[in-house]
C-alpha atoms as a PDB file:
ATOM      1  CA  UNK A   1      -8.979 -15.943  14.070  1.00  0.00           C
ATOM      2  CA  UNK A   2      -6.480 -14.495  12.239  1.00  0.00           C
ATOM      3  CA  UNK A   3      -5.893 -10.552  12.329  1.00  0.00           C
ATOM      4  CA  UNK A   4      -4.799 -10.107   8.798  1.00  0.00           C
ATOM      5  CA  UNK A   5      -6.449 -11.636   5.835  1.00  0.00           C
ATOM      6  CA  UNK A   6      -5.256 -12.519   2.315  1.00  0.00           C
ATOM      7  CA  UNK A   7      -6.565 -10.421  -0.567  1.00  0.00           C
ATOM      8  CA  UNK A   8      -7.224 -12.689  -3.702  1.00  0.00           C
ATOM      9  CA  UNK A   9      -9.397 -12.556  -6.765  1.00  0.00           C
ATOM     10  CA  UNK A  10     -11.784 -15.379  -5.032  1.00  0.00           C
ATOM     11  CA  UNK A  11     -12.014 -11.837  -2.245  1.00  0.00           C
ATOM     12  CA  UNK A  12     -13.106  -9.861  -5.147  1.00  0.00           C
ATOM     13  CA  UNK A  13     -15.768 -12.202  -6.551  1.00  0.00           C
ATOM     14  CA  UNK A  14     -17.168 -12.285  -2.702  1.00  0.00           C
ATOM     15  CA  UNK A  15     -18.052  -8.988  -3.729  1.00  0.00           C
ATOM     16  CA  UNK A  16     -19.533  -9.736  -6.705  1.00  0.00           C
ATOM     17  CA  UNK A  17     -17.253  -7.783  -8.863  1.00  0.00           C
ATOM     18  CA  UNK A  18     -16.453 -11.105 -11.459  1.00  0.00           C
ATOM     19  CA  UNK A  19     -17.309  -9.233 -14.274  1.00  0.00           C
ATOM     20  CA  UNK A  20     -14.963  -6.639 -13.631  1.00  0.00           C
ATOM     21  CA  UNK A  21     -12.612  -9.323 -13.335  1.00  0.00           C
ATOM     22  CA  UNK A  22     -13.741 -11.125 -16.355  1.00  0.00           C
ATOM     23  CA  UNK A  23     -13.249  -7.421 -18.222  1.00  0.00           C
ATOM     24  CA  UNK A  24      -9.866  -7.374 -16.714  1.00  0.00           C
ATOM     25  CA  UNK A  25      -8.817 -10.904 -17.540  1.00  0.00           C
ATOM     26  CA  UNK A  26      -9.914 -11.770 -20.964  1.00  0.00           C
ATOM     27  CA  UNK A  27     -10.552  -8.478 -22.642  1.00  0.00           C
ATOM     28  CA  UNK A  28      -8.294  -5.685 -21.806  1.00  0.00           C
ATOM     29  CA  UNK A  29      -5.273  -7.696 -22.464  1.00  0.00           C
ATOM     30  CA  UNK A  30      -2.874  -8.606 -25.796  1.00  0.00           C
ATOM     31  CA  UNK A  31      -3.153 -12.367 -27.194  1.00  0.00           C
ATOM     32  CA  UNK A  32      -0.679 -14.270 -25.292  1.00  0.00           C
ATOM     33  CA  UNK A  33      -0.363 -11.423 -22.350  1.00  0.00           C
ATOM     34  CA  UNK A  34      -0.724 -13.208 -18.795  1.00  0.00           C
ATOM     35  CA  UNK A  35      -3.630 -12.257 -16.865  1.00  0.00           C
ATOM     36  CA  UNK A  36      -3.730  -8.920 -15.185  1.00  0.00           C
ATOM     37  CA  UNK A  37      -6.077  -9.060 -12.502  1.00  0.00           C
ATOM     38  CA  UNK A  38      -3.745 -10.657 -10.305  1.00  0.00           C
ATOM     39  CA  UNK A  39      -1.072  -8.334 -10.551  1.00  0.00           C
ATOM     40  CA  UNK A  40      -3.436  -5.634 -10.093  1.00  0.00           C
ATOM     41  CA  UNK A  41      -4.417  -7.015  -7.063  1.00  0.00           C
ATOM     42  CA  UNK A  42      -1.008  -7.349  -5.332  1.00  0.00           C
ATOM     43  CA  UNK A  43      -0.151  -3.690  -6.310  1.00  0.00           C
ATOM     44  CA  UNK A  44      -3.219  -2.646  -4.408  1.00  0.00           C
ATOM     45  CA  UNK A  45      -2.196  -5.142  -1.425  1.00  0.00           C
ATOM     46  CA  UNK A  46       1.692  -3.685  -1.973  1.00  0.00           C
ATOM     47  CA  UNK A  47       0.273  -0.289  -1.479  1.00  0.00           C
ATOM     48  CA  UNK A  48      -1.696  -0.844   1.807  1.00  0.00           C
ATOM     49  CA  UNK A  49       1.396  -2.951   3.114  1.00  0.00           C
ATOM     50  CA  UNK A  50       3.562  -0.327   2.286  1.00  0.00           C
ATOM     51  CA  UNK A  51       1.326   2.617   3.820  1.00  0.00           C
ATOM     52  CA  UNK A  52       0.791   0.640   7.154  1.00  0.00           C
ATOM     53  CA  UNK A  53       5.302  -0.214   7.206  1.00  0.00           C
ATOM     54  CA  UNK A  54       5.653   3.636   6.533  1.00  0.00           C
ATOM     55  CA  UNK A  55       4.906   4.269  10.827  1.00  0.00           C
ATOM     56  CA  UNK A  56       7.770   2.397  12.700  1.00  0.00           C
ATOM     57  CA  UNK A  57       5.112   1.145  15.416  1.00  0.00           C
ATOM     58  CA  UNK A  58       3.826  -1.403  12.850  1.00  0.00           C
ATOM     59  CA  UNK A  59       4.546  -4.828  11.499  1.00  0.00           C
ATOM     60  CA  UNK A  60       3.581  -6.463   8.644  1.00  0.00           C
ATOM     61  CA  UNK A  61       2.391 -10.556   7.989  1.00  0.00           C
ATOM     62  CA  UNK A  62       4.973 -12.397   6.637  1.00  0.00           C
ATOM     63  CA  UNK A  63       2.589 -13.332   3.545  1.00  0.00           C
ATOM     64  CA  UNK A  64       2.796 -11.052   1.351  1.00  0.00           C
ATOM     65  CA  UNK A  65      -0.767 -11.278   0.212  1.00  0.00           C
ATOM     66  CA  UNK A  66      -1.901 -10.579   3.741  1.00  0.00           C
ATOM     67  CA  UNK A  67      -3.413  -7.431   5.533  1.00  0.00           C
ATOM     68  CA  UNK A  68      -5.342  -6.643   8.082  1.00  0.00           C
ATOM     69  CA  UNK A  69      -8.681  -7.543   8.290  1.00  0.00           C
ATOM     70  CA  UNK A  70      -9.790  -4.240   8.851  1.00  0.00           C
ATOM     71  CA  UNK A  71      -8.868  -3.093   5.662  1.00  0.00           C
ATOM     72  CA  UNK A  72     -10.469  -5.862   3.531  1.00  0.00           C
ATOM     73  CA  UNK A  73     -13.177  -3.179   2.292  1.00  0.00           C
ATOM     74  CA  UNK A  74     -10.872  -0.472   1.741  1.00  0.00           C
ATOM     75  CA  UNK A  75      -8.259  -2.510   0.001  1.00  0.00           C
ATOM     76  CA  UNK A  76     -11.716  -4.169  -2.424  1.00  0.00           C
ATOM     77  CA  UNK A  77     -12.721  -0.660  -3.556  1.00  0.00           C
ATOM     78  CA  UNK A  78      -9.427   0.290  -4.430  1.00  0.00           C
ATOM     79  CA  UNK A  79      -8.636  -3.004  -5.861  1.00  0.00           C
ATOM     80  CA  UNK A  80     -12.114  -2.507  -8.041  1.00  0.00           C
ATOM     81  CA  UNK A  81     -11.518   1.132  -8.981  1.00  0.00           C
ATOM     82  CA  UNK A  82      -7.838  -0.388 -10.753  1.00  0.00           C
ATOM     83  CA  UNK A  83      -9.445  -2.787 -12.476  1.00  0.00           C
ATOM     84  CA  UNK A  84     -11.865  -0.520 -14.049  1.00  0.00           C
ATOM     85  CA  UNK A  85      -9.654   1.969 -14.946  1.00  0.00           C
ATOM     86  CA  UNK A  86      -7.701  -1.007 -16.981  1.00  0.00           C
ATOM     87  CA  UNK A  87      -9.959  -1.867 -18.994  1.00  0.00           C
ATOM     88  CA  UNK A  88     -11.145   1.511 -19.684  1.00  0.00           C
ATOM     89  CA  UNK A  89     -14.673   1.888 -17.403  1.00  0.00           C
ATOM     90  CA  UNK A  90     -15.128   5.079 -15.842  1.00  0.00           C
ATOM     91  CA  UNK A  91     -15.550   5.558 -12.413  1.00  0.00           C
ATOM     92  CA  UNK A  92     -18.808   6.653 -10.583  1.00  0.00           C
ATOM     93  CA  UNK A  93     -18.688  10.214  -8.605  1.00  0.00           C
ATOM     94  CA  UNK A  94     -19.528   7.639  -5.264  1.00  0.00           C
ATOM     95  CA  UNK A  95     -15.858   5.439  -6.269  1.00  0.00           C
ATOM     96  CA  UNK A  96     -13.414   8.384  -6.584  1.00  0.00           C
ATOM     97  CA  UNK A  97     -14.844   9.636  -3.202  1.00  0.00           C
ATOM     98  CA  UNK A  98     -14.052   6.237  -1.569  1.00  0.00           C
ATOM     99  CA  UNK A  99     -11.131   6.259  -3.340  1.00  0.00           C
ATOM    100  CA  UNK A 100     -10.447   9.371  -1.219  1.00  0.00           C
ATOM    101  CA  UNK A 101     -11.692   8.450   1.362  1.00  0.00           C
ATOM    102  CA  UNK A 102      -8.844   5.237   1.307  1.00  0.00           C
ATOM    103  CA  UNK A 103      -6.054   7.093   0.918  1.00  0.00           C
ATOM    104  CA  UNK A 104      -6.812   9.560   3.678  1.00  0.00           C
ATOM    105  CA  UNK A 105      -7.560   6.941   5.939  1.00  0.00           C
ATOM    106  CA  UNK A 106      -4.572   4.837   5.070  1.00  0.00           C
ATOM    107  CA  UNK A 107      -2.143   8.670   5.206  1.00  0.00           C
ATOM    108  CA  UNK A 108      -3.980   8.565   8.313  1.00  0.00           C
ATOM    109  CA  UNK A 109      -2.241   4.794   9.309  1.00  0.00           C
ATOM    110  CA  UNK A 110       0.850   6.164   7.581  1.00  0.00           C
ATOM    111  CA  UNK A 111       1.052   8.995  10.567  1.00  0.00           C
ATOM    112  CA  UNK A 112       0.076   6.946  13.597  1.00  0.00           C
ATOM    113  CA  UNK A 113      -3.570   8.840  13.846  1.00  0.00           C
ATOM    114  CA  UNK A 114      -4.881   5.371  13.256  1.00  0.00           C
ATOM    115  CA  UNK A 115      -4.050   1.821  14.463  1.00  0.00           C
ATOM    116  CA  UNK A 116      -4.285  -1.480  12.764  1.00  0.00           C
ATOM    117  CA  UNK A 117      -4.117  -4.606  14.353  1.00  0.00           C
ATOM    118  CA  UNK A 118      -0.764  -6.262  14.538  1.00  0.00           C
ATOM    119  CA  UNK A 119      -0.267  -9.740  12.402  1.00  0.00           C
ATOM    120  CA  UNK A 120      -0.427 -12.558  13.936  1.00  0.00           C
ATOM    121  CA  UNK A 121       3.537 -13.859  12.069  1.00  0.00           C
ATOM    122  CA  UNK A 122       4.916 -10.190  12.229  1.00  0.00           C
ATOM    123  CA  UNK A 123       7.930  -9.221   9.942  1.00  0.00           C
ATOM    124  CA  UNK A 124       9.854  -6.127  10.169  1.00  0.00           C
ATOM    125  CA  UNK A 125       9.037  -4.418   7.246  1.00  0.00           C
ATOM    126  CA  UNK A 126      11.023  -4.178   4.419  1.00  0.00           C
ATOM    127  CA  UNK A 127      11.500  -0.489   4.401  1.00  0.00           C
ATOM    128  CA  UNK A 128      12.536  -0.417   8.210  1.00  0.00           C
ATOM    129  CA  UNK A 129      15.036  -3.150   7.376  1.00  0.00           C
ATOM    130  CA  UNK A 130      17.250  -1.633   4.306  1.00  0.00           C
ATOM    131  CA  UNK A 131      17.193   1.752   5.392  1.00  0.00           C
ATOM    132  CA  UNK A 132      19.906   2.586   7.877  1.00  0.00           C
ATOM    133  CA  UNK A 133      19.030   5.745  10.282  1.00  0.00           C
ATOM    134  CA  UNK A 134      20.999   9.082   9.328  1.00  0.00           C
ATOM    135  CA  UNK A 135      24.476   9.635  10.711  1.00  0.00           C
ATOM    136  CA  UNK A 136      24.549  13.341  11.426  1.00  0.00           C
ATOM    137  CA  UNK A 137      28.126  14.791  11.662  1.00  0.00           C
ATOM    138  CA  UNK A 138      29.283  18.322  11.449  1.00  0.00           C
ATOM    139  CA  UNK A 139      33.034  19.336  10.006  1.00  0.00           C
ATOM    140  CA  UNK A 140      35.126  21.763  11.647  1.00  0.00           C
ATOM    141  CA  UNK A 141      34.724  25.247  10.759  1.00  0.00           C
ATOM    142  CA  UNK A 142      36.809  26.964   8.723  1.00  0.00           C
ATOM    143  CA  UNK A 143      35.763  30.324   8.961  1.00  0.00           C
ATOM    144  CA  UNK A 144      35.542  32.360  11.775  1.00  0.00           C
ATOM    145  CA  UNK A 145      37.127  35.121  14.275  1.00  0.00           C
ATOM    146  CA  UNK A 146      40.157  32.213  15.121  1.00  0.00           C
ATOM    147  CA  UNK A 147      40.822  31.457  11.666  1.00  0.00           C
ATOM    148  CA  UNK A 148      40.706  34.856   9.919  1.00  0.00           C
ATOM    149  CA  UNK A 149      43.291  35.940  12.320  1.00  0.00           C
ATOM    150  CA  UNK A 150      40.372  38.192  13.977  1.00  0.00           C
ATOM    151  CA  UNK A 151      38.467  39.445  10.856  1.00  0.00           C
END
């Protein structure tokens, strides 16, 4: 079984959220506009991807869809809470908690207080790869006792 999971709108109407998704898709949108629930959906998965490639002891799937099983829930309430707030719903006391509740527990990945499992195709993450460490150099001074002549 694999340890990370692709997040997908057929995910979302698992948990019976289609109408949300409906509301997303048909009616929050301009004539013509492609459909937003998808994109949606992979900025949610982008966020959780990027939260878990912020701590240098983890990997991410190759797929960029994918994330770790674990998370499914977390990334669905999130994922839900968007899509309302496109197409104008309001959310519930309950949903802004668990939308709290997700990002502390995903700051919590972030800081290595948490573990997720490892994919199963593991990619450095993107991050890790275009970001160089720091070079620290110093220049010589040019003040001081020597170079004052003793001042």
């Amino acid at each position: 079984m694999d340890n990370w999971i692709p997040i997908t709108i057929d995910t979302l109407r698992e948990a019976k959220v289609a109408k949300v998704i409906d509301a997303c898709s048909e009616k929050a949108k301009a004539q013509g506009q492609p459909d937003r629930a998808p994109g949606v959906v992979q900025g949610i998965v982008d966020t959780v991807r990027r939260k878990i490639a912020s701590n240098a002891g983890n990997r991410v799937d190759s797929d960029p869809a994918r994330i770790p099983k674990g998370l499914r829930d977390l990334a669905v309430d999130m994922i839900i809470a968007r899509l309302k707030m496109v197409i104008g719903m309001d959310l519930k006391e309950d949903e802004r908690r668990q939308l709290d509740r997700a990002e502390a527990d995903l700051n919590r990945i972030a800081d290595g207080k948490d573990t997720v499992d490892q994919p199963d195709d593991a990619v450095q993450p993107e991050a890790e790869r275009k970001n160089p460490s720091p070079k620290i150099s110093s220049r010589p001074s040019n003040f001081g006792r020597e170079a004052q002549s003793g001042l």
